[in-house]
PDB file of N, CA and C in Angstrom:
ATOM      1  N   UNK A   1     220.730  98.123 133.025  1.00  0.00           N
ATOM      2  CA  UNK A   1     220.021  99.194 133.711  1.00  0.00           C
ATOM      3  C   UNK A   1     218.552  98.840 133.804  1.00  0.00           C
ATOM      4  N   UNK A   2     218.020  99.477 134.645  1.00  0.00           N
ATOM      5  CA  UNK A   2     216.710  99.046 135.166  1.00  0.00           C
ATOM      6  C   UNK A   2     215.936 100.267 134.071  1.00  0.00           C
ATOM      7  N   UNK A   3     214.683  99.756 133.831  1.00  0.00           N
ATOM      8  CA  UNK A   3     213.661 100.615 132.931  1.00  0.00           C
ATOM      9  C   UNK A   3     213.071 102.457 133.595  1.00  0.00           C
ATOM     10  N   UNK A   4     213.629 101.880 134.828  1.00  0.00           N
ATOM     11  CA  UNK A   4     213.677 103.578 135.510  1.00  0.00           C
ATOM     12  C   UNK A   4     214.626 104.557 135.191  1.00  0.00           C
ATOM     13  N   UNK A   5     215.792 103.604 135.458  1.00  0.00           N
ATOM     14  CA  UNK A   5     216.847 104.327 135.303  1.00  0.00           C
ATOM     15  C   UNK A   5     216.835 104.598 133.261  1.00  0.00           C
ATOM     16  N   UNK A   6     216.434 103.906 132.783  1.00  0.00           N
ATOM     17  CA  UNK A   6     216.760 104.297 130.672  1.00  0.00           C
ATOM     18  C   UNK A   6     216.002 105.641 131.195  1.00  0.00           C
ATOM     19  N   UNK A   7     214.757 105.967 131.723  1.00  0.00           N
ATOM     20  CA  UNK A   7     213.828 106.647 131.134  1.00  0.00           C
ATOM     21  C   UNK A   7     214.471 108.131 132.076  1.00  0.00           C
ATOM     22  N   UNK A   8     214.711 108.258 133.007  1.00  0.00           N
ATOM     23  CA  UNK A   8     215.136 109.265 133.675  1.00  0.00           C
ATOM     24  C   UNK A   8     216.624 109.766 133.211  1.00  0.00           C
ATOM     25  N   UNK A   9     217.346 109.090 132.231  1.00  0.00           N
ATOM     26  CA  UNK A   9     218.256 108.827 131.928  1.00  0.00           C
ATOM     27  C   UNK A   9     219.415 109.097 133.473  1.00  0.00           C
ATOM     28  N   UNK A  10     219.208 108.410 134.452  1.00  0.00           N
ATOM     29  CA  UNK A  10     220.181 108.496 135.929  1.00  0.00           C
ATOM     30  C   UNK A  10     220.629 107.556 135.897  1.00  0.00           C
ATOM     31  N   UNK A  11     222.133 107.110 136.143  1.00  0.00           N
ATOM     32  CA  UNK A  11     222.529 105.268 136.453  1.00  0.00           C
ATOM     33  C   UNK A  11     223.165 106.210 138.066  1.00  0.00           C
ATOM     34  N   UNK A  12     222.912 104.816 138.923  1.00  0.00           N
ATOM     35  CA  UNK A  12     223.529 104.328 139.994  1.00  0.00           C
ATOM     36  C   UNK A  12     224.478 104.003 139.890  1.00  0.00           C
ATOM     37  N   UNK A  13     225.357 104.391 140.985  1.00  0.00           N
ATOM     38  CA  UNK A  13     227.198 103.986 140.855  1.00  0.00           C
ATOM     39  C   UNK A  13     227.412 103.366 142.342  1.00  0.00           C
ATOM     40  N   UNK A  14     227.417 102.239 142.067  1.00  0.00           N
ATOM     41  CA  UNK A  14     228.065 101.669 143.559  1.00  0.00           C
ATOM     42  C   UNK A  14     229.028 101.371 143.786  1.00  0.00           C
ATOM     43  N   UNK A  15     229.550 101.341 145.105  1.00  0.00           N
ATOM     44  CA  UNK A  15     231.011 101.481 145.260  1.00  0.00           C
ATOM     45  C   UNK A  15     231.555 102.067 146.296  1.00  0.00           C
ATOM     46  N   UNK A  16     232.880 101.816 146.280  1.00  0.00           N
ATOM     47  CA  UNK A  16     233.557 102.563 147.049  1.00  0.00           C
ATOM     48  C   UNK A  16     234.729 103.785 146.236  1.00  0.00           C
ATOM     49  N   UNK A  17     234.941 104.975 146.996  1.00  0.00           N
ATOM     50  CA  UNK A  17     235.502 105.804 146.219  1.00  0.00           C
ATOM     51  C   UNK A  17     236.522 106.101 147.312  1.00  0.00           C
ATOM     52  N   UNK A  18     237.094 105.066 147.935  1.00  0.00           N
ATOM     53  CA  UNK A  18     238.506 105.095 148.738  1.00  0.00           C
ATOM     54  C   UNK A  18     240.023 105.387 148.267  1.00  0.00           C
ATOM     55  N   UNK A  19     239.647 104.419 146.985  1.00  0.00           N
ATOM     56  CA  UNK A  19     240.729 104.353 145.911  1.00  0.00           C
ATOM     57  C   UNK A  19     241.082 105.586 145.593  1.00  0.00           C
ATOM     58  N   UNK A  20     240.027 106.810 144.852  1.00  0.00           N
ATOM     59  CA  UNK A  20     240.110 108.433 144.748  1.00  0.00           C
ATOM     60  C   UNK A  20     241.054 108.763 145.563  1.00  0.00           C
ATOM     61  N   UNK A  21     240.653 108.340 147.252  1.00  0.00           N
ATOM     62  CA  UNK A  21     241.131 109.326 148.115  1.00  0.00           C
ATOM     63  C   UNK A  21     242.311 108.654 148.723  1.00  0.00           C
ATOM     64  N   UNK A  22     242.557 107.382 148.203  1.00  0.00           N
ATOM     65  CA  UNK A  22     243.727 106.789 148.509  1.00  0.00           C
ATOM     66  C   UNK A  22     245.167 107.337 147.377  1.00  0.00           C
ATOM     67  N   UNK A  23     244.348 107.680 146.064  1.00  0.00           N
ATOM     68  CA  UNK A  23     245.449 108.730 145.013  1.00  0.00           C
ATOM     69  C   UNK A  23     245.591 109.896 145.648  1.00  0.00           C
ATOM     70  N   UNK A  24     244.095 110.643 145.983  1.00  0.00           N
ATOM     71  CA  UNK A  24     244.683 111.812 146.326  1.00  0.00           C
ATOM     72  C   UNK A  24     245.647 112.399 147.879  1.00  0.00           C
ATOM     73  N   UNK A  25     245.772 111.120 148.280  1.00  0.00           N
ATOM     74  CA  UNK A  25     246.649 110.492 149.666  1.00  0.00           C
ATOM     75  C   UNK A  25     247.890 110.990 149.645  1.00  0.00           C
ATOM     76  N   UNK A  26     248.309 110.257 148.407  1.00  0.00           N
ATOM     77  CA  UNK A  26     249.579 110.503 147.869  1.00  0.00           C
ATOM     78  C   UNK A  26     250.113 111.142 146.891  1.00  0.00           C
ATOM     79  N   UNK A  27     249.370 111.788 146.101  1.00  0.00           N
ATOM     80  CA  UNK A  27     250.073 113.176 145.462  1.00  0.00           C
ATOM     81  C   UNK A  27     250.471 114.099 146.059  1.00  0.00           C
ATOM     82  N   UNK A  28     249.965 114.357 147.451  1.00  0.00           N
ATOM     83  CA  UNK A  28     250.497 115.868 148.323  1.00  0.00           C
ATOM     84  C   UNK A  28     251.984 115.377 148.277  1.00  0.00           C
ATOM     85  N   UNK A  29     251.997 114.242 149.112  1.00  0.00           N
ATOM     86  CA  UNK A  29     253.585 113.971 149.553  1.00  0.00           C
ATOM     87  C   UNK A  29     254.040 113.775 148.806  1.00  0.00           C
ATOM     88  N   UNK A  30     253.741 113.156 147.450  1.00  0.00           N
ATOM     89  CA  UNK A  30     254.562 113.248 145.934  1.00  0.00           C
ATOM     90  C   UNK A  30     255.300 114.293 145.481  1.00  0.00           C
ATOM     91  N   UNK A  31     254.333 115.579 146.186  1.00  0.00           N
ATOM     92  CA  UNK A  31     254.827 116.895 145.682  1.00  0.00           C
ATOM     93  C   UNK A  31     255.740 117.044 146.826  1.00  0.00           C
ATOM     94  N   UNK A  32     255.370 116.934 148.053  1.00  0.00           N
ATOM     95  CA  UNK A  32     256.515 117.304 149.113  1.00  0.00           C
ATOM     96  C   UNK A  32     257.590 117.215 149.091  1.00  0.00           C
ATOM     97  N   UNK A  33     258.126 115.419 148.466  1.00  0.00           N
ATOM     98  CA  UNK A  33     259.259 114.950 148.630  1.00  0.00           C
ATOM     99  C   UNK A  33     260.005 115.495 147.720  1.00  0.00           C
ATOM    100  N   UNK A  34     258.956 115.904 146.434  1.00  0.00           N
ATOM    101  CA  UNK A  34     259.971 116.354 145.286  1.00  0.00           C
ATOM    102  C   UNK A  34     260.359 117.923 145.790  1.00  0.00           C
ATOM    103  N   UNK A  35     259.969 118.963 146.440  1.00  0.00           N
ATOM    104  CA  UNK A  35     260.328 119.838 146.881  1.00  0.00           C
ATOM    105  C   UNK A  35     261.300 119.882 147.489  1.00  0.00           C
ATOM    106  N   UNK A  36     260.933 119.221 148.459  1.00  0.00           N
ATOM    107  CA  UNK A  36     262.318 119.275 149.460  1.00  0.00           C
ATOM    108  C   UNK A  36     263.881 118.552 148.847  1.00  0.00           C
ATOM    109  N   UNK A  37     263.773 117.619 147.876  1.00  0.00           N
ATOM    110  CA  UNK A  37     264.862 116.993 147.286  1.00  0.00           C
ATOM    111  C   UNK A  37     265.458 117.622 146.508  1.00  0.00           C
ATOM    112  N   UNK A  38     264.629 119.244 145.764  1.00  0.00           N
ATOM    113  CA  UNK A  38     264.824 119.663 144.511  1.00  0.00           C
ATOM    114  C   UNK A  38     265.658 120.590 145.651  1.00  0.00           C
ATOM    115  N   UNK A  39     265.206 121.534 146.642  1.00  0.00           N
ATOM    116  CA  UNK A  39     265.733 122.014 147.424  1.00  0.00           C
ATOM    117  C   UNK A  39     267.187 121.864 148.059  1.00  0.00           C
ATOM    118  N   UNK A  40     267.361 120.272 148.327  1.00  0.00           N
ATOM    119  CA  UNK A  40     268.365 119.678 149.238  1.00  0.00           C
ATOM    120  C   UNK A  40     269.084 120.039 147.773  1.00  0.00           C
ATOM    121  N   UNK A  41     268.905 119.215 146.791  1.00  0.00           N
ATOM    122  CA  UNK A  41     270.351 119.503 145.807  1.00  0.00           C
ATOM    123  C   UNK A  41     270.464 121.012 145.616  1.00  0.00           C
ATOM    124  N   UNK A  42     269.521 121.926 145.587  1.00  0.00           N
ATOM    125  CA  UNK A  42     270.252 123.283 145.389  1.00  0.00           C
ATOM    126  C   UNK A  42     271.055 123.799 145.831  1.00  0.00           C
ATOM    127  N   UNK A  43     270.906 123.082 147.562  1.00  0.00           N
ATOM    128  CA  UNK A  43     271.948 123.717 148.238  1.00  0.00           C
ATOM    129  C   UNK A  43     272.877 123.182 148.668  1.00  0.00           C
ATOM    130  N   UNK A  44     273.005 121.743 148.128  1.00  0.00           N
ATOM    131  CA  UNK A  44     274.286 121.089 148.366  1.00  0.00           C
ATOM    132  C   UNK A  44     275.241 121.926 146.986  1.00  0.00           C
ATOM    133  N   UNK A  45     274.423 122.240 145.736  1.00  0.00           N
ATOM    134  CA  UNK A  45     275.339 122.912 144.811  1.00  0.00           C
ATOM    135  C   UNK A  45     276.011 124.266 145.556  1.00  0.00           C
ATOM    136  N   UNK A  46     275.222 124.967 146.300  1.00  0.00           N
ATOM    137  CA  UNK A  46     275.673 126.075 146.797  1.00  0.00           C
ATOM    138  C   UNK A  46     276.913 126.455 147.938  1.00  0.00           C
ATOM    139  N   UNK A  47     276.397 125.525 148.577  1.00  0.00           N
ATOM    140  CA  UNK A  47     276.976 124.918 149.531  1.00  0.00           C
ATOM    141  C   UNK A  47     277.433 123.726 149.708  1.00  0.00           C
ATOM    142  N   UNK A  48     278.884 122.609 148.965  1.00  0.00           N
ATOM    143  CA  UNK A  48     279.335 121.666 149.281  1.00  0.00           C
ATOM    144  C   UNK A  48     279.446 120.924 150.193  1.00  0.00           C
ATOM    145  N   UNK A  49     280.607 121.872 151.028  1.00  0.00           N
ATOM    146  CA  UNK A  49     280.703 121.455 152.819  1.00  0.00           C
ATOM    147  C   UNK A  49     279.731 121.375 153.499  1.00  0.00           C
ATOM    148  N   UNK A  50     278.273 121.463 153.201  1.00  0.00           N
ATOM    149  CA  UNK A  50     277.342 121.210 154.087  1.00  0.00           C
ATOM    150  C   UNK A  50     276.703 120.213 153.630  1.00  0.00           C
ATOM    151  N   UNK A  51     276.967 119.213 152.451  1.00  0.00           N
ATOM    152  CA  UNK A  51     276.657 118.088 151.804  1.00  0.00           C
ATOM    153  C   UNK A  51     275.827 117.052 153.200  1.00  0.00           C
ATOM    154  N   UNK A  52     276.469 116.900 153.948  1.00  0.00           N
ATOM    155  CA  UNK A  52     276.075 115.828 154.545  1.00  0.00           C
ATOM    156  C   UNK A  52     275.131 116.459 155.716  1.00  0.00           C
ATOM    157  N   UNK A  53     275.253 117.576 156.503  1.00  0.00           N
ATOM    158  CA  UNK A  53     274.014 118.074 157.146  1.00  0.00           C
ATOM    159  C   UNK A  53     272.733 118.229 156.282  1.00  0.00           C
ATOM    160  N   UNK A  54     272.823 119.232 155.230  1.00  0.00           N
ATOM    161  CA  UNK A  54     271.635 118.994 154.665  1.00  0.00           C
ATOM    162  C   UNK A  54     270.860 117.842 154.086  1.00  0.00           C
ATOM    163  N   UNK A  55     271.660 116.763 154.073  1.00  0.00           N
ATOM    164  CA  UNK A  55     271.102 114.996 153.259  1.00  0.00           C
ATOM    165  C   UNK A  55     270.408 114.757 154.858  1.00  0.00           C
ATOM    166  N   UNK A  56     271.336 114.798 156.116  1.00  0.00           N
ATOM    167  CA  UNK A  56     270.614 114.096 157.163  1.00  0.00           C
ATOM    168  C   UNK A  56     269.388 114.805 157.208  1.00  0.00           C
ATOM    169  N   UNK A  57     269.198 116.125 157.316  1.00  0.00           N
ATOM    170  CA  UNK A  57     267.606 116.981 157.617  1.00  0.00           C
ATOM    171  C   UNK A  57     266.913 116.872 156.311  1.00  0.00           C
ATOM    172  N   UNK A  58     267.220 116.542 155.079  1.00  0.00           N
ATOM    173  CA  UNK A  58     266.611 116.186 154.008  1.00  0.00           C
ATOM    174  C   UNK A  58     265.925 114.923 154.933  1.00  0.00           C
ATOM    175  N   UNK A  59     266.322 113.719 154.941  1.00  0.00           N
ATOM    176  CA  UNK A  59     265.924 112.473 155.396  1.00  0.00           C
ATOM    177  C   UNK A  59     264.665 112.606 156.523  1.00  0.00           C
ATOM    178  N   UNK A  60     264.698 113.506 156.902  1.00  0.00           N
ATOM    179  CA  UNK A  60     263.830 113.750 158.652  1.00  0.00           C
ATOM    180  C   UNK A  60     262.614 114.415 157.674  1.00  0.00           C
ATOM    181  N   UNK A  61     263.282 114.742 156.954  1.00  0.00           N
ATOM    182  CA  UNK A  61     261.859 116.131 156.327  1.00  0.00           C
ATOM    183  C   UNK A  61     260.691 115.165 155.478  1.00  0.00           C
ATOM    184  N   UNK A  62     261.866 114.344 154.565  1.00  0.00           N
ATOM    185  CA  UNK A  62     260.853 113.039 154.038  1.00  0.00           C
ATOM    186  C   UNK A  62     260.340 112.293 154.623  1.00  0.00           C
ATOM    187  N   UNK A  63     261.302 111.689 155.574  1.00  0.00           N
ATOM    188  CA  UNK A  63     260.250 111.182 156.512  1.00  0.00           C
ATOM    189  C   UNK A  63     258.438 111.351 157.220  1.00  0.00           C
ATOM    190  N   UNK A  64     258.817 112.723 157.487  1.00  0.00           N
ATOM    191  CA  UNK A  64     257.267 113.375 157.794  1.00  0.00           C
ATOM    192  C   UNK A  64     256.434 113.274 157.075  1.00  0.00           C
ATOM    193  N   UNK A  65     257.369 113.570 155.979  1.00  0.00           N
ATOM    194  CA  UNK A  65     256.241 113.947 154.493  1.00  0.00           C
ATOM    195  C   UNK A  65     255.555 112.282 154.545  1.00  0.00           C
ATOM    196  N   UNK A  66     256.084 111.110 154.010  1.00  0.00           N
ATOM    197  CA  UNK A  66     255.747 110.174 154.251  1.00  0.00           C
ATOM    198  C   UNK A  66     254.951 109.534 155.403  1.00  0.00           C
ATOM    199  N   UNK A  67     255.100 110.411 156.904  1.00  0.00           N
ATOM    200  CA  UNK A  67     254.019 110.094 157.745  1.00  0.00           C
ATOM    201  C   UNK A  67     252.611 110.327 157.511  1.00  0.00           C
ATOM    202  N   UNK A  68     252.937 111.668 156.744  1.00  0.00           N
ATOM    203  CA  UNK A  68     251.165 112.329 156.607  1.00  0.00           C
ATOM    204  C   UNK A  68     250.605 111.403 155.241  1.00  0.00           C
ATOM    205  N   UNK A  69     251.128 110.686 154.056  1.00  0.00           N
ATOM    206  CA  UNK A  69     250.820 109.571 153.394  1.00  0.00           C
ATOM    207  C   UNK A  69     250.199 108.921 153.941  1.00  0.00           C
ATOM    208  N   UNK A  70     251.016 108.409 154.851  1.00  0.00           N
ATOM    209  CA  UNK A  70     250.330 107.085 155.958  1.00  0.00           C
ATOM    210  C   UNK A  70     249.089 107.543 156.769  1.00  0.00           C
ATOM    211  N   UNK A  71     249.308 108.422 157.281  1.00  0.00           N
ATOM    212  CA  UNK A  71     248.492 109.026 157.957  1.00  0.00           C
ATOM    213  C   UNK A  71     246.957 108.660 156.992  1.00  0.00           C
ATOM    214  N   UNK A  72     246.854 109.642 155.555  1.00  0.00           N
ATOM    215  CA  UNK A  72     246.125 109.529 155.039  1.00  0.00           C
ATOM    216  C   UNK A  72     245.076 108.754 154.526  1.00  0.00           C
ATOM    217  N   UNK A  73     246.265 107.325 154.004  1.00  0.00           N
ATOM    218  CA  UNK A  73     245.909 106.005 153.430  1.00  0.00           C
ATOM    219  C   UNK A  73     245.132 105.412 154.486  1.00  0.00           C
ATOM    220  N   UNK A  74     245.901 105.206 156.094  1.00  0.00           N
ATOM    221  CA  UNK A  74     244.934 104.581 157.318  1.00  0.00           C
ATOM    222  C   UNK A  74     243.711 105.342 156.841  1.00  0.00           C
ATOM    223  N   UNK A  75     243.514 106.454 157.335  1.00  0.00           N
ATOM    224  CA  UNK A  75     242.209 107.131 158.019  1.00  0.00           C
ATOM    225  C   UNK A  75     241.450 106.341 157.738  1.00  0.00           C
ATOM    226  N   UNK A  76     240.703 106.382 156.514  1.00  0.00           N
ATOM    227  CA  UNK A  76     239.300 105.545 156.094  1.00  0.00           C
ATOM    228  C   UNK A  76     239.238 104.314 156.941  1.00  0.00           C
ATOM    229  N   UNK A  77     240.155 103.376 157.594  1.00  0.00           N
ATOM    230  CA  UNK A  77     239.999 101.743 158.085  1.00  0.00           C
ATOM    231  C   UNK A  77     240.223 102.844 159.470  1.00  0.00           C
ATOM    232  N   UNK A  78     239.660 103.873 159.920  1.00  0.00           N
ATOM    233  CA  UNK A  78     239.441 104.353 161.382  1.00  0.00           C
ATOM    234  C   UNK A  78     238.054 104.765 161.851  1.00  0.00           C
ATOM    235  N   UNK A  79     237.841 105.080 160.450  1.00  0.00           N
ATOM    236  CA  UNK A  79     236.307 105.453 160.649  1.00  0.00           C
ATOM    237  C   UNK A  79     235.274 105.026 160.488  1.00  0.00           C
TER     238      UNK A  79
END
């Protein structure tokens, strides 16, 4: 540290803080996917015979969820 910075007691942080917003990117959809999956099995318990409609619209729903990830992670290399 520079003799300005001991005496003011302030440090400088350089950097990039992409990484932050590259975690906080992907916790939303972390939570999404687990919603909707916790969801899909509830109602495959409830509903058997609909086992395989609800897995295909499960799949479409993650999907999205996973677009807005992507979505996220790009942005910063747009701006």
């Amino acid at each position: 540290m520079d003799a300005l910075a001991e005496l003011t007691g302030t440090v400088n942080i350089e950097g990039s803080i992409a990484t932050i917003g590259y975690g906080i990117a992907a916790i939303g959809p972390g939570i999404g996917v687990g919603i909707v999956v916790g969801k899909t099995l509830e109602s495959t318990a409830r509903q058997p015979e609909l086992a395989n409609q609800l897995r295909g619209t499960m799949f479409i729903g993650i999907a999205l969820i996973e677009v807005l990830a992507l979505i996220g992670i790009a942005t910063p290399f747009f701006v």
